[in-house]
N, C-alpha and C. Protein backbone atom coordinates (compact mmCIF):
# COMPACT_ATOMS: atom_id res chain seq x y z
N UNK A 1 95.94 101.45 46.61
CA UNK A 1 94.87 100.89 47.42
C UNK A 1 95.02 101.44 48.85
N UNK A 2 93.92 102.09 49.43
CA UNK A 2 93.70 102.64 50.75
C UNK A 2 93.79 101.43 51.59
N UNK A 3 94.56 101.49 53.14
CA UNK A 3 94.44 100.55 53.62
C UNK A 3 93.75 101.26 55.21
N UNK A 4 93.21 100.29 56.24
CA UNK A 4 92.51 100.52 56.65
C UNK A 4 92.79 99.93 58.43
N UNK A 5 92.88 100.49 59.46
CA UNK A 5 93.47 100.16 60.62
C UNK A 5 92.15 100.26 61.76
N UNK A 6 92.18 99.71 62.74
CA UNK A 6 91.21 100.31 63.46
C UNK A 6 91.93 99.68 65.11
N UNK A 7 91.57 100.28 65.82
CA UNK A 7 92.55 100.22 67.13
C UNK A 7 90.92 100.49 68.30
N UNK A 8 91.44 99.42 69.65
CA UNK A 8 90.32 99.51 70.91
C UNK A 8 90.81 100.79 71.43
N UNK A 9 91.98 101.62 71.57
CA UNK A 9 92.01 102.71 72.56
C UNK A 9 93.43 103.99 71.87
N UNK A 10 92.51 104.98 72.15
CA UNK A 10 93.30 106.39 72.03
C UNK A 10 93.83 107.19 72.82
N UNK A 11 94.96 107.46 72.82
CA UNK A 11 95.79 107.82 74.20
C UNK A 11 95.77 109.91 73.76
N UNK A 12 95.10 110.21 74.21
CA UNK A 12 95.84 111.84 74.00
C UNK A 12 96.93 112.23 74.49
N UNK A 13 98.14 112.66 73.68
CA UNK A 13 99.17 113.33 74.95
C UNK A 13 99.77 114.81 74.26
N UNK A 14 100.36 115.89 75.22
CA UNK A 14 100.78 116.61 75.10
C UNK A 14 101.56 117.42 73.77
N UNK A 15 101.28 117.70 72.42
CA UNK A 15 102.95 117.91 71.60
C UNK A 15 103.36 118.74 71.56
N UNK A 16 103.14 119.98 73.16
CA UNK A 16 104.28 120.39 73.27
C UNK A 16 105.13 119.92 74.04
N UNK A 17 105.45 119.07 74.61
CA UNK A 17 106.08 118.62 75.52
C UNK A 17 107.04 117.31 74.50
N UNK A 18 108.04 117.08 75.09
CA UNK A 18 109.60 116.47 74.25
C UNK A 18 108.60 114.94 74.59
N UNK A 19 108.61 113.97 73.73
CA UNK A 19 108.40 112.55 73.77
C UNK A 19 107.04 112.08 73.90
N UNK A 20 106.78 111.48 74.06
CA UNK A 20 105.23 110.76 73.84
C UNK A 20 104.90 109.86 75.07
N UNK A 21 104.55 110.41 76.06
CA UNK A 21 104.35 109.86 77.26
C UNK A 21 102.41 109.33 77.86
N UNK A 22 102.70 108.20 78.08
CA UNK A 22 101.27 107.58 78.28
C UNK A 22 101.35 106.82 79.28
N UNK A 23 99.96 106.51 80.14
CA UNK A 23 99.46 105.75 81.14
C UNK A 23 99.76 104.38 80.64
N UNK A 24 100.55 103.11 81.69
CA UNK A 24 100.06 101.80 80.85
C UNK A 24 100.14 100.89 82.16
N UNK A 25 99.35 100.18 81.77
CA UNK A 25 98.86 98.96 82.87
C UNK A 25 99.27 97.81 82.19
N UNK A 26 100.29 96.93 83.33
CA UNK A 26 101.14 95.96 82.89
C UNK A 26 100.27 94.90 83.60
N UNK A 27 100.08 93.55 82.72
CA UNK A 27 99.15 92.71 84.00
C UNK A 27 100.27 91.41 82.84
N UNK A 28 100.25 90.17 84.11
CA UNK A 28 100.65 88.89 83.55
C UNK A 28 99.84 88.47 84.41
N UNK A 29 98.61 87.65 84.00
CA UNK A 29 97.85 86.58 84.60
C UNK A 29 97.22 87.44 85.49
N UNK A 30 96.70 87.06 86.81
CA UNK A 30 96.12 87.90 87.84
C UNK A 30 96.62 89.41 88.63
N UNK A 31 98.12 89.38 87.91
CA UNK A 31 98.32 90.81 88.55
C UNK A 31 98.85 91.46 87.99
N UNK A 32 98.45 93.04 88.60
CA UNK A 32 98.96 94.07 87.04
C UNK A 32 99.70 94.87 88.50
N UNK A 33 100.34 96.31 87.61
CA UNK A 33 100.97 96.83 87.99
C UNK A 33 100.69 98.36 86.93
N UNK A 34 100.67 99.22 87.37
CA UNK A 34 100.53 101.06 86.46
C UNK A 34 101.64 101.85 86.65
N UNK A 35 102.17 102.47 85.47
CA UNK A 35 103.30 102.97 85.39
C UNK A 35 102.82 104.49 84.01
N UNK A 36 103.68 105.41 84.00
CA UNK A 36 103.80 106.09 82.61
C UNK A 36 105.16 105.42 81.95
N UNK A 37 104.31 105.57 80.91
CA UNK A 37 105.92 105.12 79.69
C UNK A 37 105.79 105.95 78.87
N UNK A 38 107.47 106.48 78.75
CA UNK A 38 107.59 106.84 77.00
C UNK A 38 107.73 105.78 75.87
N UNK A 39 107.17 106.44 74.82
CA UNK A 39 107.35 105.71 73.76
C UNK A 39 108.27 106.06 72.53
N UNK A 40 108.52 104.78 72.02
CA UNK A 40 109.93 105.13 71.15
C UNK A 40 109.59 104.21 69.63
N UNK A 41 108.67 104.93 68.75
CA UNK A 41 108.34 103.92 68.09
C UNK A 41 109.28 103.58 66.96
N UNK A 42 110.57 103.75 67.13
CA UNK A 42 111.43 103.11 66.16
C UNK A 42 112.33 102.05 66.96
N UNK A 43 111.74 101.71 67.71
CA UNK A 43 112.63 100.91 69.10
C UNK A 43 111.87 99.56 68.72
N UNK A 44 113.06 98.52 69.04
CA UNK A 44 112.75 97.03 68.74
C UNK A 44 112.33 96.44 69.97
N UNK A 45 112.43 97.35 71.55
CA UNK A 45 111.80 96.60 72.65
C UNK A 45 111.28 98.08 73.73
N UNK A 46 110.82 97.36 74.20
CA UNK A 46 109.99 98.08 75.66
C UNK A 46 110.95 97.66 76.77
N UNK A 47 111.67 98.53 77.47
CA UNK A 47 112.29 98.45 78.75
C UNK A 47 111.07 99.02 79.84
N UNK A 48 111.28 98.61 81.26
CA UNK A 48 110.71 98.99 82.10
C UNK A 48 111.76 98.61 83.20
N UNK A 49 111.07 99.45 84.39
CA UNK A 49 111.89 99.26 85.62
C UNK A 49 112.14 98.44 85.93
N UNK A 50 113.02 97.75 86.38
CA UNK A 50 113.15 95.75 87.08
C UNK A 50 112.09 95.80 88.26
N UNK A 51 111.53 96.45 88.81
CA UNK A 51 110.11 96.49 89.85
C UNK A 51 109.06 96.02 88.98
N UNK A 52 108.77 96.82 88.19
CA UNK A 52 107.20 96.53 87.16
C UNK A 52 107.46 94.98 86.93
N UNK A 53 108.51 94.31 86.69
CA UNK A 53 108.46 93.25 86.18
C UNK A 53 108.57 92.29 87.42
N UNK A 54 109.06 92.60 88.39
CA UNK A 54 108.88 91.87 89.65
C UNK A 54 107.64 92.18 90.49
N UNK A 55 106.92 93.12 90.60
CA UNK A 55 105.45 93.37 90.84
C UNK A 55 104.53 92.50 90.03
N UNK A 56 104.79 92.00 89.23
CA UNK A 56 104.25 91.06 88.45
C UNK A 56 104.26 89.90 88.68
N UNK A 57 105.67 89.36 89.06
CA UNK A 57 105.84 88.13 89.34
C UNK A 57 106.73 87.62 87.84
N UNK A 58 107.46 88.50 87.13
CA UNK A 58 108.00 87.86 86.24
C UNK A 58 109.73 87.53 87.02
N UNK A 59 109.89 86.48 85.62
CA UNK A 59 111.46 85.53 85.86
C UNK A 59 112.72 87.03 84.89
N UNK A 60 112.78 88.23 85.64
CA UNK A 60 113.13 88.82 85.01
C UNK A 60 114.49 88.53 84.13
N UNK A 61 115.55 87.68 84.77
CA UNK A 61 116.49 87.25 84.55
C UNK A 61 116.51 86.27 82.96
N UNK A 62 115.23 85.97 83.26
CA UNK A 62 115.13 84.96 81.66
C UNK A 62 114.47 85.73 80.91
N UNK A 63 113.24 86.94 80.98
CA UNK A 63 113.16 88.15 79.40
C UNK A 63 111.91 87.14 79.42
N UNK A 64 111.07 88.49 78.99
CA UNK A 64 109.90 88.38 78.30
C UNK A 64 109.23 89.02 77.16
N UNK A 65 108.63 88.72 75.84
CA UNK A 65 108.34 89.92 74.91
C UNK A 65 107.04 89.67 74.28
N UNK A 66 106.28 90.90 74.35
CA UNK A 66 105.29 90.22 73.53
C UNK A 66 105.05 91.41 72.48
N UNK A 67 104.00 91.02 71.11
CA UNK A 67 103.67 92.01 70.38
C UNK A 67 102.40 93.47 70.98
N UNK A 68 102.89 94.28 69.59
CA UNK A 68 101.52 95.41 70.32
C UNK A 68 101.38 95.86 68.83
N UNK A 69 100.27 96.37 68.61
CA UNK A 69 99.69 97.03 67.42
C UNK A 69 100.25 98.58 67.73
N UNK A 70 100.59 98.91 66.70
CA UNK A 70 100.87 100.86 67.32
C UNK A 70 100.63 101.56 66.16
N UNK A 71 99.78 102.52 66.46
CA UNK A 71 99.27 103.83 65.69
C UNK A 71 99.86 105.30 65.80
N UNK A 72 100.06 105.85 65.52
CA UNK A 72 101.43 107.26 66.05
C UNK A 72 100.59 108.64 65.09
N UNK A 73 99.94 109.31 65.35
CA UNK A 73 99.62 110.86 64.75
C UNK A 73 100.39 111.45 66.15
N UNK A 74 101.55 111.97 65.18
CA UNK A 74 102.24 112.61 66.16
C UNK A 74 101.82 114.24 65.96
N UNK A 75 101.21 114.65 64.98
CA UNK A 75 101.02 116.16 64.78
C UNK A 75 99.59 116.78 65.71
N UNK A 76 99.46 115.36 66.06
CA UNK A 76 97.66 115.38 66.49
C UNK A 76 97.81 115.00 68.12
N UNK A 77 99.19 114.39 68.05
CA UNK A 77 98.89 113.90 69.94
C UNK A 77 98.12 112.44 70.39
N UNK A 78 97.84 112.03 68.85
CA UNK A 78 97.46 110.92 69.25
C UNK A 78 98.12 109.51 69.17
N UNK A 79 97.75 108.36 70.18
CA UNK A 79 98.82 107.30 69.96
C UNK A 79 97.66 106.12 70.12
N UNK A 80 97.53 105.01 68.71
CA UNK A 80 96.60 103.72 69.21
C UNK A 80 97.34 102.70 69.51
N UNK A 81 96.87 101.98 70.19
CA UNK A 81 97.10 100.68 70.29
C UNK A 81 96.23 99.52 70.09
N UNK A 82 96.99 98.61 70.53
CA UNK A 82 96.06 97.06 70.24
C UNK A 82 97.24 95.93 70.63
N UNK A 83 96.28 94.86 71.29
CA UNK A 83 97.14 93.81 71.12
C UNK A 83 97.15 93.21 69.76
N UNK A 84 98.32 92.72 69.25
CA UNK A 84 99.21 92.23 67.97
C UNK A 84 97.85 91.59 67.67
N UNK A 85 97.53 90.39 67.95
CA UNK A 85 96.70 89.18 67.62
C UNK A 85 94.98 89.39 67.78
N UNK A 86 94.47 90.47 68.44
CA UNK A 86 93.69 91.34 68.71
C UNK A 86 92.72 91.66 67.08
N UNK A 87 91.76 90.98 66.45
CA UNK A 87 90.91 91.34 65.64
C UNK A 87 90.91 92.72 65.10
N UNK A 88 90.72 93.61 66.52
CA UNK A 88 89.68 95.03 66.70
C UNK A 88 89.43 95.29 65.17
């Protein structure tokens, strides 16, 4: 049985270049913060700078995690996303 995915946004990036690097906008509540991240999709968490998370206004000391939908054509350069709980 074919299964069937559909994602709000497509990131193009580079494959010649080593890793999978993308634009991402971090927001908690009213304020965000923009950074590039690599991505590591066999990785069980997302690190970021201790700034991004204090530009935010997070309790960095107590950890925060949330889900993400992830799509990976790595031969193609392309990477989807979605939030976890997110219909699309």
């Amino acid at each position: 049985m074919a299964e069937t995915l559909s994602f709000k946004t497509l990131f193009q990036y580079d494959i010649r270049r080593s890793g999978i690097t993308v634009p991402v906008r971090l927001e908690w509540g009213d304020k965000r913060t923009e950074c590039k991240a690599k991505v590591d999709s066999g990785s069980s968490a997302c690190i970021f700078a201790r700034n991004y998370g204090e530009d935010l206004g997070l309790d960095i000391e107590k950890g925060w995690i949330d889900r993400v939908r992830l799509g990976l054509i790595d031969y193609e350069g392309k990477l989807y996303l979605s939030d976890y709980n997110d219909p699309a």
